[in-house]
Structure formats: structure tokens, C-alpha cells
PDB file of N, CA and C in Angstrom:
ATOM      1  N   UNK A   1     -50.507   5.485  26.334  1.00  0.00           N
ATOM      2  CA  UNK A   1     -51.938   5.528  26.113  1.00  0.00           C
ATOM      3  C   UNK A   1     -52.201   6.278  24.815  1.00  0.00           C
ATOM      4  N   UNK A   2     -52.636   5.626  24.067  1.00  0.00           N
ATOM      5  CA  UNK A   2     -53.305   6.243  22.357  1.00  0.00           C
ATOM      6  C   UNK A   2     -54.142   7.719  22.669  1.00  0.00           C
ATOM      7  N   UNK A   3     -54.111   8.366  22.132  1.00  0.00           N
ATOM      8  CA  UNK A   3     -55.075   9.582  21.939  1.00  0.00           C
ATOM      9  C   UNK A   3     -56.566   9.422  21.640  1.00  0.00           C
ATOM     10  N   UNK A   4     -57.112  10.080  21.845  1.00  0.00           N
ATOM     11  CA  UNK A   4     -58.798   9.776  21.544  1.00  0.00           C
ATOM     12  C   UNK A   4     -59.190   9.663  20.566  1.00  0.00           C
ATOM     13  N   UNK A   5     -58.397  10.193  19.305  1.00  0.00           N
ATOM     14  CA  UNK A   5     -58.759  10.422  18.066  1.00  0.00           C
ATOM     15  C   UNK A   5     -59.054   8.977  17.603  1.00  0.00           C
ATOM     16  N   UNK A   6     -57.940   7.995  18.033  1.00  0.00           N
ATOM     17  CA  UNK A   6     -57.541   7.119  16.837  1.00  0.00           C
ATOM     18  C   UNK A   6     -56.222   6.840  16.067  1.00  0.00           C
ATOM     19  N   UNK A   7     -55.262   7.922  15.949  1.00  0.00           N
ATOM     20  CA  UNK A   7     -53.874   8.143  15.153  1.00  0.00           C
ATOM     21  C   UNK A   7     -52.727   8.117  16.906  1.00  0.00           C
ATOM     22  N   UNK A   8     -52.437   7.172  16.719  1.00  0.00           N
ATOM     23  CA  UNK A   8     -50.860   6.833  17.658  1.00  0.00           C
ATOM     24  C   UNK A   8     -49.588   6.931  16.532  1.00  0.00           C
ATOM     25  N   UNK A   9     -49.075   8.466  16.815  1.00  0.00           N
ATOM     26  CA  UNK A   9     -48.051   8.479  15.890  1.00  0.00           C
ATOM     27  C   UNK A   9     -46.770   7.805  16.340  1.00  0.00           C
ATOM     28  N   UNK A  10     -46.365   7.478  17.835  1.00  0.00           N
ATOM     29  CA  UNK A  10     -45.991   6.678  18.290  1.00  0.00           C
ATOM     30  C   UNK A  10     -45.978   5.414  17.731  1.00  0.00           C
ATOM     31  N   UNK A  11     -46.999   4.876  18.200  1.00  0.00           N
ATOM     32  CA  UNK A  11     -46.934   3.070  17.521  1.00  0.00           C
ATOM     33  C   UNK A  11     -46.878   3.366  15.805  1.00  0.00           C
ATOM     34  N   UNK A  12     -47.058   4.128  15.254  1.00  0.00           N
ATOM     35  CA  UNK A  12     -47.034   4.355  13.645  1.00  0.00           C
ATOM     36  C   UNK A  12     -45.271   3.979  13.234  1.00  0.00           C
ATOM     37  N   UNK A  13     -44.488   5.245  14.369  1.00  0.00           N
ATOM     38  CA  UNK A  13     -42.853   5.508  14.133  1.00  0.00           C
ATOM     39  C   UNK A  13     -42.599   3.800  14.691  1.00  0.00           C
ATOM     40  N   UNK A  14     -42.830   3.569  15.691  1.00  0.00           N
ATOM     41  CA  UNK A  14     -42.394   1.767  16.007  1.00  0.00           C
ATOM     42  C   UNK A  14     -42.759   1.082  14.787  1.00  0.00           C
ATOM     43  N   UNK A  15     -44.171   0.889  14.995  1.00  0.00           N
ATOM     44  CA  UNK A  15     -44.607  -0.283  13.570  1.00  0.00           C
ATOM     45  C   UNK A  15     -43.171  -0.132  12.051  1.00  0.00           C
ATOM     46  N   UNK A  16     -42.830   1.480  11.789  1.00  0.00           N
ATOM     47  CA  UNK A  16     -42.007   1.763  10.491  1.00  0.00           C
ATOM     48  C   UNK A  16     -40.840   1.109  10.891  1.00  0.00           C
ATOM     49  N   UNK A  17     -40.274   1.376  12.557  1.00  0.00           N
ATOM     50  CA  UNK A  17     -38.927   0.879  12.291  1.00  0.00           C
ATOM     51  C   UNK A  17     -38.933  -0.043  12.659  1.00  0.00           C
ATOM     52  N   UNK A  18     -39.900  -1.077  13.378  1.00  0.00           N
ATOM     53  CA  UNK A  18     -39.541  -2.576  13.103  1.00  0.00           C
ATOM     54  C   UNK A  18     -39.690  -3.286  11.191  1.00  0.00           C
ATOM     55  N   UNK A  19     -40.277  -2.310  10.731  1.00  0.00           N
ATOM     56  CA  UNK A  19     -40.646  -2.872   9.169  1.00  0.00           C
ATOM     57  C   UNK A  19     -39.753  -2.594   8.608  1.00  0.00           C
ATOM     58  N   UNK A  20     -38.617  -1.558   8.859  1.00  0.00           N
ATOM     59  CA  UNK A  20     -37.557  -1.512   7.992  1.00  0.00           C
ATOM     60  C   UNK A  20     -36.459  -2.319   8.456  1.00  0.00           C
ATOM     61  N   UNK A  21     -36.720  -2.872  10.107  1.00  0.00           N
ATOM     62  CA  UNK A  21     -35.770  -3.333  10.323  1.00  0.00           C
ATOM     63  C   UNK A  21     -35.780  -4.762   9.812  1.00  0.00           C
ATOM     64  N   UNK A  22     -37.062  -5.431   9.661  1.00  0.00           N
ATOM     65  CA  UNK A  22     -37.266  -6.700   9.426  1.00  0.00           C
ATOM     66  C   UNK A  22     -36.936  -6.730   7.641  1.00  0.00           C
ATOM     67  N   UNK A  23     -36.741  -5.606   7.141  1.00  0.00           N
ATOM     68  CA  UNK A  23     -36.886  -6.095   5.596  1.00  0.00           C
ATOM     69  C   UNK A  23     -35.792  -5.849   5.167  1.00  0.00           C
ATOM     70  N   UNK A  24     -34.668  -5.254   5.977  1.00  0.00           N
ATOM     71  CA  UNK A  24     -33.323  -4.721   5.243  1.00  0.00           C
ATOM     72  C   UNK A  24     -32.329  -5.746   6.999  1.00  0.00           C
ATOM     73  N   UNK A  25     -32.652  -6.556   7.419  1.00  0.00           N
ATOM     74  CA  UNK A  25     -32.160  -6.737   8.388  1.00  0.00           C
ATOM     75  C   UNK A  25     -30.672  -7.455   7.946  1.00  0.00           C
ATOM     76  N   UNK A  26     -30.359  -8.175   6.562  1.00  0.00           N
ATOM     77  CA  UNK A  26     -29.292  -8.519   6.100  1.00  0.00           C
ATOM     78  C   UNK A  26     -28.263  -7.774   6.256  1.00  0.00           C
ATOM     79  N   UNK A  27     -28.997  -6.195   5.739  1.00  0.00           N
ATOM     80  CA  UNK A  27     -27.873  -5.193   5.059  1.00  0.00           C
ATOM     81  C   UNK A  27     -27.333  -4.277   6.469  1.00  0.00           C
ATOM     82  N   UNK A  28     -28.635  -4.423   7.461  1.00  0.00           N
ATOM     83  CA  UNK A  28     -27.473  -3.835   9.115  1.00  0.00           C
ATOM     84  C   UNK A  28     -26.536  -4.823   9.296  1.00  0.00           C
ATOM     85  N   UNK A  29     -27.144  -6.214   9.354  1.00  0.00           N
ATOM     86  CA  UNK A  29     -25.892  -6.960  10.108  1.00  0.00           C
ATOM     87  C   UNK A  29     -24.709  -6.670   9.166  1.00  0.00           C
ATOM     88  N   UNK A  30     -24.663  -6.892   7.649  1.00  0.00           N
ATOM     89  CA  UNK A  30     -23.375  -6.884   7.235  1.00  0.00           C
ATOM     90  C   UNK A  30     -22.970  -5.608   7.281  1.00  0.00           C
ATOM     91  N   UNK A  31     -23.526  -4.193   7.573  1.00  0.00           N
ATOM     92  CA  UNK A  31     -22.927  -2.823   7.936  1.00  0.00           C
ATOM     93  C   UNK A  31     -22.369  -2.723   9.385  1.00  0.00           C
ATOM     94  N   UNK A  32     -22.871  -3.644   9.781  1.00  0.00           N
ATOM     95  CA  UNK A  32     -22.150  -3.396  11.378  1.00  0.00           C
ATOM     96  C   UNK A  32     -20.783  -4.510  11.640  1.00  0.00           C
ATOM     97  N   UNK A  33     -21.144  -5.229  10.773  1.00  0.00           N
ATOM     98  CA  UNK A  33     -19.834  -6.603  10.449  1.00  0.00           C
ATOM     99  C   UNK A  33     -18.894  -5.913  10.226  1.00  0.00           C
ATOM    100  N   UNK A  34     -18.635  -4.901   9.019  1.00  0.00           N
ATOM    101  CA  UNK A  34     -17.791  -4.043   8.305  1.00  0.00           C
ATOM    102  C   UNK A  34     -17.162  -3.107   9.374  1.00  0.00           C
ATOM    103  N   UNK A  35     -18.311  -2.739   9.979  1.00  0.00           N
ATOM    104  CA  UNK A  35     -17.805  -1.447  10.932  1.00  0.00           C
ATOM    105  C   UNK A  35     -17.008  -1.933  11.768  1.00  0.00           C
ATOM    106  N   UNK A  36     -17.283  -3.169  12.353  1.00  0.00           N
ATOM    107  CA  UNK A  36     -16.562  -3.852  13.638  1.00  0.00           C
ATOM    108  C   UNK A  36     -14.951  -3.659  13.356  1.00  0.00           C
ATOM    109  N   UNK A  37     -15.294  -4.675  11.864  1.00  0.00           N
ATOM    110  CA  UNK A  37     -13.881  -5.107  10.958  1.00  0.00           C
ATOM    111  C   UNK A  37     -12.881  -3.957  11.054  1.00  0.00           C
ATOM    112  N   UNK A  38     -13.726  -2.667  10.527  1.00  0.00           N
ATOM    113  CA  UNK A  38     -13.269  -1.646  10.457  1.00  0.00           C
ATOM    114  C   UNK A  38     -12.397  -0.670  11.649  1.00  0.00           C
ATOM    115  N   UNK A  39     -13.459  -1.097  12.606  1.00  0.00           N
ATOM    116  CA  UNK A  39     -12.645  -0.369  13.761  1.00  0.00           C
ATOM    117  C   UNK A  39     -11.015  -1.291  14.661  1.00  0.00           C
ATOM    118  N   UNK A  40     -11.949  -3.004  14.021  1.00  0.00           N
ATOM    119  CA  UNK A  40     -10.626  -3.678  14.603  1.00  0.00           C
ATOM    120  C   UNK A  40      -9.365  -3.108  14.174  1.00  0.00           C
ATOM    121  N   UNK A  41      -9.379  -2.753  12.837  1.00  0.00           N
ATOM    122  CA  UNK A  41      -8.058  -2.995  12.406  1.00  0.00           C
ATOM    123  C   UNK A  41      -7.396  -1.767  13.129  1.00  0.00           C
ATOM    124  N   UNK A  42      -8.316  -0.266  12.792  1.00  0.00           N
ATOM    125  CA  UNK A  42      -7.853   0.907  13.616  1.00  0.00           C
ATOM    126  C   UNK A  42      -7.390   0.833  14.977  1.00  0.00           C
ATOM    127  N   UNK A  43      -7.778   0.141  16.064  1.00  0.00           N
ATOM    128  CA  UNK A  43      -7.346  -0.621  17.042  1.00  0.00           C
ATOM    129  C   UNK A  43      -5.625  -1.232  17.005  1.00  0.00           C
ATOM    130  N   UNK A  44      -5.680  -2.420  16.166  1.00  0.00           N
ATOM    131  CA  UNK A  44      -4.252  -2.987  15.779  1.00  0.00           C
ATOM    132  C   UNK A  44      -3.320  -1.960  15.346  1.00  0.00           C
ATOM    133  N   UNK A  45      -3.919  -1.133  14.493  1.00  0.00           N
ATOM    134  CA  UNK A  45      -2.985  -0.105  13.792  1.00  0.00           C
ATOM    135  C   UNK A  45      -2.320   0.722  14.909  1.00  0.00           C
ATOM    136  N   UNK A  46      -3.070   1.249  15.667  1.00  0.00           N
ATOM    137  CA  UNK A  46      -2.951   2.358  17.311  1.00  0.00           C
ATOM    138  C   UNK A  46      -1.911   1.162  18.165  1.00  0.00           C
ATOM    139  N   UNK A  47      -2.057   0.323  18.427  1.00  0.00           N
ATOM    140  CA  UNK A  47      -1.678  -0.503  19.447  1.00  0.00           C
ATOM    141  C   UNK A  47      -0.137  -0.824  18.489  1.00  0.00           C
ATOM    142  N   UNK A  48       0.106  -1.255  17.503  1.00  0.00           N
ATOM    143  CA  UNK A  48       1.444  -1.704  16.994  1.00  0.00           C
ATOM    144  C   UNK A  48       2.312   0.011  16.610  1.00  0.00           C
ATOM    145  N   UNK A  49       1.387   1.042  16.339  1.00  0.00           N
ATOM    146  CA  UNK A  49       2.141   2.163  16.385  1.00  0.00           C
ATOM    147  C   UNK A  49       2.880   2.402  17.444  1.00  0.00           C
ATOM    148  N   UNK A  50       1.825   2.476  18.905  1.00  0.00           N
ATOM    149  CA  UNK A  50       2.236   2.465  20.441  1.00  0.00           C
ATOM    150  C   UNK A  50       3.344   1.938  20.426  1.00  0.00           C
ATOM    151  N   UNK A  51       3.217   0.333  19.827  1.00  0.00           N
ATOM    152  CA  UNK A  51       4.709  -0.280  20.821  1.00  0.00           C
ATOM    153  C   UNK A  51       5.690   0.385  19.546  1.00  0.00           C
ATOM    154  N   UNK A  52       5.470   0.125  18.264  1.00  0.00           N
ATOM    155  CA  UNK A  52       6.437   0.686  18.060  1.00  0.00           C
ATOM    156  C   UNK A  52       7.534   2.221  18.401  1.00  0.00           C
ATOM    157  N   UNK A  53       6.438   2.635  18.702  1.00  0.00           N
ATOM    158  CA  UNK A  53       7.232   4.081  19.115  1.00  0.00           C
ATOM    159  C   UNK A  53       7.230   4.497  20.843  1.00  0.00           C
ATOM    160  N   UNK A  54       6.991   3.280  21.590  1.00  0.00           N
ATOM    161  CA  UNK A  54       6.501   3.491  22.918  1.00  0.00           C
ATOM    162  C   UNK A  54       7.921   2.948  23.827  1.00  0.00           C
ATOM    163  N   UNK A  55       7.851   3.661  25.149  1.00  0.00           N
ATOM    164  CA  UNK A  55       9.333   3.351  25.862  1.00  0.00           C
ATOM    165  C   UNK A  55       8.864   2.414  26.950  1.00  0.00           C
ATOM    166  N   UNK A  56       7.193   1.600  26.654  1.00  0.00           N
ATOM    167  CA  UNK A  56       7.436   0.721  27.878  1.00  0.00           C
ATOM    168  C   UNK A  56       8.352  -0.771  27.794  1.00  0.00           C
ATOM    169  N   UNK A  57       8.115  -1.117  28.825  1.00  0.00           N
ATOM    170  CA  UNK A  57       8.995  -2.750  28.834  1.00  0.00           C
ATOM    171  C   UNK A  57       8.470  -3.571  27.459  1.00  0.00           C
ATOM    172  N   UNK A  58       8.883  -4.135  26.822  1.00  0.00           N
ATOM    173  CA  UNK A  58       8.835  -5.030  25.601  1.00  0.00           C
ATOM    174  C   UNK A  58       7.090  -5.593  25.845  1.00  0.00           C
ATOM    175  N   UNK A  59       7.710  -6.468  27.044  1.00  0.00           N
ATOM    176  CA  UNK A  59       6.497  -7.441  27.400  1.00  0.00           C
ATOM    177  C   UNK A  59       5.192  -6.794  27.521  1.00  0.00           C
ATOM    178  N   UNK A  60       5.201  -5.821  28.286  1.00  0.00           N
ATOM    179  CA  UNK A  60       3.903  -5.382  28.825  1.00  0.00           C
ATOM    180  C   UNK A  60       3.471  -4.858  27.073  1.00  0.00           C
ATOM    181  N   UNK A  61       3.882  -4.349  26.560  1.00  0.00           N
ATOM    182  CA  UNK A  61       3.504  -3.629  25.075  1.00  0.00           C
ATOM    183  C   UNK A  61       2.839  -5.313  24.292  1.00  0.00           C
ATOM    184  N   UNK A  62       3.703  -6.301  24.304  1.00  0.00           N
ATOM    185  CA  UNK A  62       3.245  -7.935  23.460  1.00  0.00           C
ATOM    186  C   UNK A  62       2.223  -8.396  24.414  1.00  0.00           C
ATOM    187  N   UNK A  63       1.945  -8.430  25.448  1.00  0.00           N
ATOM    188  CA  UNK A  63       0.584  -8.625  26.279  1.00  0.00           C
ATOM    189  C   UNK A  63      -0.351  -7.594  25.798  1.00  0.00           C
ATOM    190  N   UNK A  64      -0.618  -6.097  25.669  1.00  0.00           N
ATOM    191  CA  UNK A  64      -1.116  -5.671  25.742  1.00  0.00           C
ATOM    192  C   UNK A  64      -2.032  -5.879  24.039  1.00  0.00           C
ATOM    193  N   UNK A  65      -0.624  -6.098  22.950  1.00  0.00           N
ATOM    194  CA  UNK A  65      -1.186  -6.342  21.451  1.00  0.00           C
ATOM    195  C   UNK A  65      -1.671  -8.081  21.419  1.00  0.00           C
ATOM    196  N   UNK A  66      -1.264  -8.931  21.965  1.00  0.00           N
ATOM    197  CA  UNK A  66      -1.782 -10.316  21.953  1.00  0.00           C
ATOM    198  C   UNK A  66      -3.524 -10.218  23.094  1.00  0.00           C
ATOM    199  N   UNK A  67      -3.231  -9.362  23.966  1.00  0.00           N
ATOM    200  CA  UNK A  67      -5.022  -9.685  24.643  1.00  0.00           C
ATOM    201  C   UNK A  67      -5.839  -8.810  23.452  1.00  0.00           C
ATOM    202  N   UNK A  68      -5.745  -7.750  23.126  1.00  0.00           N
ATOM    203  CA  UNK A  68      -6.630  -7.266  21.948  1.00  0.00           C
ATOM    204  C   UNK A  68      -6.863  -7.534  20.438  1.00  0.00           C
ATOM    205  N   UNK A  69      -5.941  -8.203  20.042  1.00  0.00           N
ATOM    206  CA  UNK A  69      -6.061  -9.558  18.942  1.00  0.00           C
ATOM    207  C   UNK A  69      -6.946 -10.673  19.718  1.00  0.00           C
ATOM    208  N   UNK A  70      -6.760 -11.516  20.587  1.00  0.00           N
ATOM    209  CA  UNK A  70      -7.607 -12.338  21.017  1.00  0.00           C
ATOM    210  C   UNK A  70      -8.708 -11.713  21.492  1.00  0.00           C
ATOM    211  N   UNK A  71      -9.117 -10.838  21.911  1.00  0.00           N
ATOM    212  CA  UNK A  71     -10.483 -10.190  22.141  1.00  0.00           C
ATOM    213  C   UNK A  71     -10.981  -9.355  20.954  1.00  0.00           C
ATOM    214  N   UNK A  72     -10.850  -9.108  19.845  1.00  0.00           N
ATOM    215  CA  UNK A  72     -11.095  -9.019  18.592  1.00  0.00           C
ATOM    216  C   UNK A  72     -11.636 -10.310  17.975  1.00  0.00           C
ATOM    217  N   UNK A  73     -10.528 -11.535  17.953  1.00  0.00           N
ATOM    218  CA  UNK A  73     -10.742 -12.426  16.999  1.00  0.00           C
ATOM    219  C   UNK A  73     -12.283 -13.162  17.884  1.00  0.00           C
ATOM    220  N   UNK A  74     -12.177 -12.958  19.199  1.00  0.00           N
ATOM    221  CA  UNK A  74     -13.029 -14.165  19.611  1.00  0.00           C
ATOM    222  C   UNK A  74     -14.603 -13.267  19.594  1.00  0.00           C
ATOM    223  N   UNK A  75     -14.827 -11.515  19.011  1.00  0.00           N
ATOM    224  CA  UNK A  75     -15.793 -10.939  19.094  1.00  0.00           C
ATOM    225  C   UNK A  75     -15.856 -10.699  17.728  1.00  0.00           C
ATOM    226  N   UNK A  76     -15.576 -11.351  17.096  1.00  0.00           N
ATOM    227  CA  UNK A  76     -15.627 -10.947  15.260  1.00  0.00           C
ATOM    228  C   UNK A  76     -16.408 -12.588  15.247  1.00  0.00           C
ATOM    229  N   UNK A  77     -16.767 -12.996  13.460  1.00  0.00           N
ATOM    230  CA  UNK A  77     -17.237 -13.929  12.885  1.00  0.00           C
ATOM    231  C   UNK A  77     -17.009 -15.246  12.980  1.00  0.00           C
ATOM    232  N   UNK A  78     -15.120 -15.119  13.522  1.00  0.00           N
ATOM    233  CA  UNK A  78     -14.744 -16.328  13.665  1.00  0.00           C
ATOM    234  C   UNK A  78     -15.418 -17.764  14.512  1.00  0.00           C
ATOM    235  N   UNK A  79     -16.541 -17.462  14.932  1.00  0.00           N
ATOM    236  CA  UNK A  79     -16.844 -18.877  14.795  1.00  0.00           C
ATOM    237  C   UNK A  79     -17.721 -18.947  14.124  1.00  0.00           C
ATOM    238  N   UNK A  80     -18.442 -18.228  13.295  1.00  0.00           N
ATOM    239  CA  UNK A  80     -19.084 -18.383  12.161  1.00  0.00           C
ATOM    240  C   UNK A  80     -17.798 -19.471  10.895  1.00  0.00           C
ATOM    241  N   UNK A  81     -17.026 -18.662  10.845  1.00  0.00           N
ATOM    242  CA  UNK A  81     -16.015 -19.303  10.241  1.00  0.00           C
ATOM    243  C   UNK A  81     -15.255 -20.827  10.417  1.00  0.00           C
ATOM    244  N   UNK A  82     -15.672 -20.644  11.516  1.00  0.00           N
ATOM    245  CA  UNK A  82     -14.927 -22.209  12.233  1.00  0.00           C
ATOM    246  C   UNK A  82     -15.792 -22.998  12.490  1.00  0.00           C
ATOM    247  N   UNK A  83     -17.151 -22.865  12.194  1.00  0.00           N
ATOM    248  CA  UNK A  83     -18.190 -23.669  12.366  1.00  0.00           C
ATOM    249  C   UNK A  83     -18.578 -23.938  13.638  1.00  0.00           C
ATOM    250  N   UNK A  84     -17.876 -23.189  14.803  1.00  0.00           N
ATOM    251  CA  UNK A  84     -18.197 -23.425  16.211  1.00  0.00           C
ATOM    252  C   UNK A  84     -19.420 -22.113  16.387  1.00  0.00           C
ATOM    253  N   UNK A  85     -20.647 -22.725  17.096  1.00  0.00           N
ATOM    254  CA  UNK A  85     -22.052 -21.826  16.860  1.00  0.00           C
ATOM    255  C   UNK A  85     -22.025 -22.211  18.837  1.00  0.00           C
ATOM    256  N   UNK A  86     -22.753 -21.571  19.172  1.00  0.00           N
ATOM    257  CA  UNK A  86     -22.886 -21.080  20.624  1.00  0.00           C
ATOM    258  C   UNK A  86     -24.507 -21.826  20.749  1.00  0.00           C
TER     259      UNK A  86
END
């Protein structure tokens, strides 16, 4: 509920950040693209260190790096890339 005055500093702070969101909305998606990218690889990097230096069974270590490559690749751009759209 607005104040009596007239001034909803509320709807003021909304109205700003839907306006910045609508006018720079290019430059989040490709900052959060990057970040994704970014954290994938930190991910791969942790997971191929693991097996490399890790004493479990072979397999369970190549299951564990093949499901998080495929759940990476299929939550990244790639079907932007492949022309397959949802």
C-alpha cells in the first residue's frame, strides 16, 4: 500500500530495476553465459584432478566425469549452437 504522500519509494526501486534490467539485458545474459562457462570448466578441472589423484575404482571416477560433461554440455548454449531451440 503507497503512503499518503504520493512518493512509493518501493515501486520507484522496482520501476529502476526493471529499467536497467530491460536496457542492459544483453550484457547480464552474456555475464552469466561467461560465469556458467566459467564455473564449468572449474568443475572439469576438480573432477579430472579427483580421478587423477583419487583411489576409487576406474569406472565409478569415468561415470562420475562423463555424467557432469553431459550435464554441463546439455545446460550450456549448445543448442543454441546446434540449432535445436525448445
Amino acid at each position: 500500500m503507497p503512503p499518503a504522500t504520493g512518493y512509493d519509494p518501493i515501486g520507484a526501486v522496482q520501476q529502476g530495476i526493471v529499467s536497467l534490467l530491460n536496457t542492459n539485458e544483453p550484457i547480464f545474459i552474456d555475464i552469466g553465459a561467461r560465469l556458467f562457462a566459467s564455473f564449468a570448466v572449474i568443475l572439469i578441472a576438480w573432477y579430472g584432478i579427483r580421478w587423477m589423484f583419487g583411489g576409487e575404482h576406474t569406472g565409478v571416477r569415468a561415470f562420475a566425469l562423463t555424467e557432469l560433461l553431459l550435464v554441463t554440455v546439455h545446460r550450456s548454449g549448445a543448442r543454441r549452437l546446434t540449432g535445436i531451440e525448445r
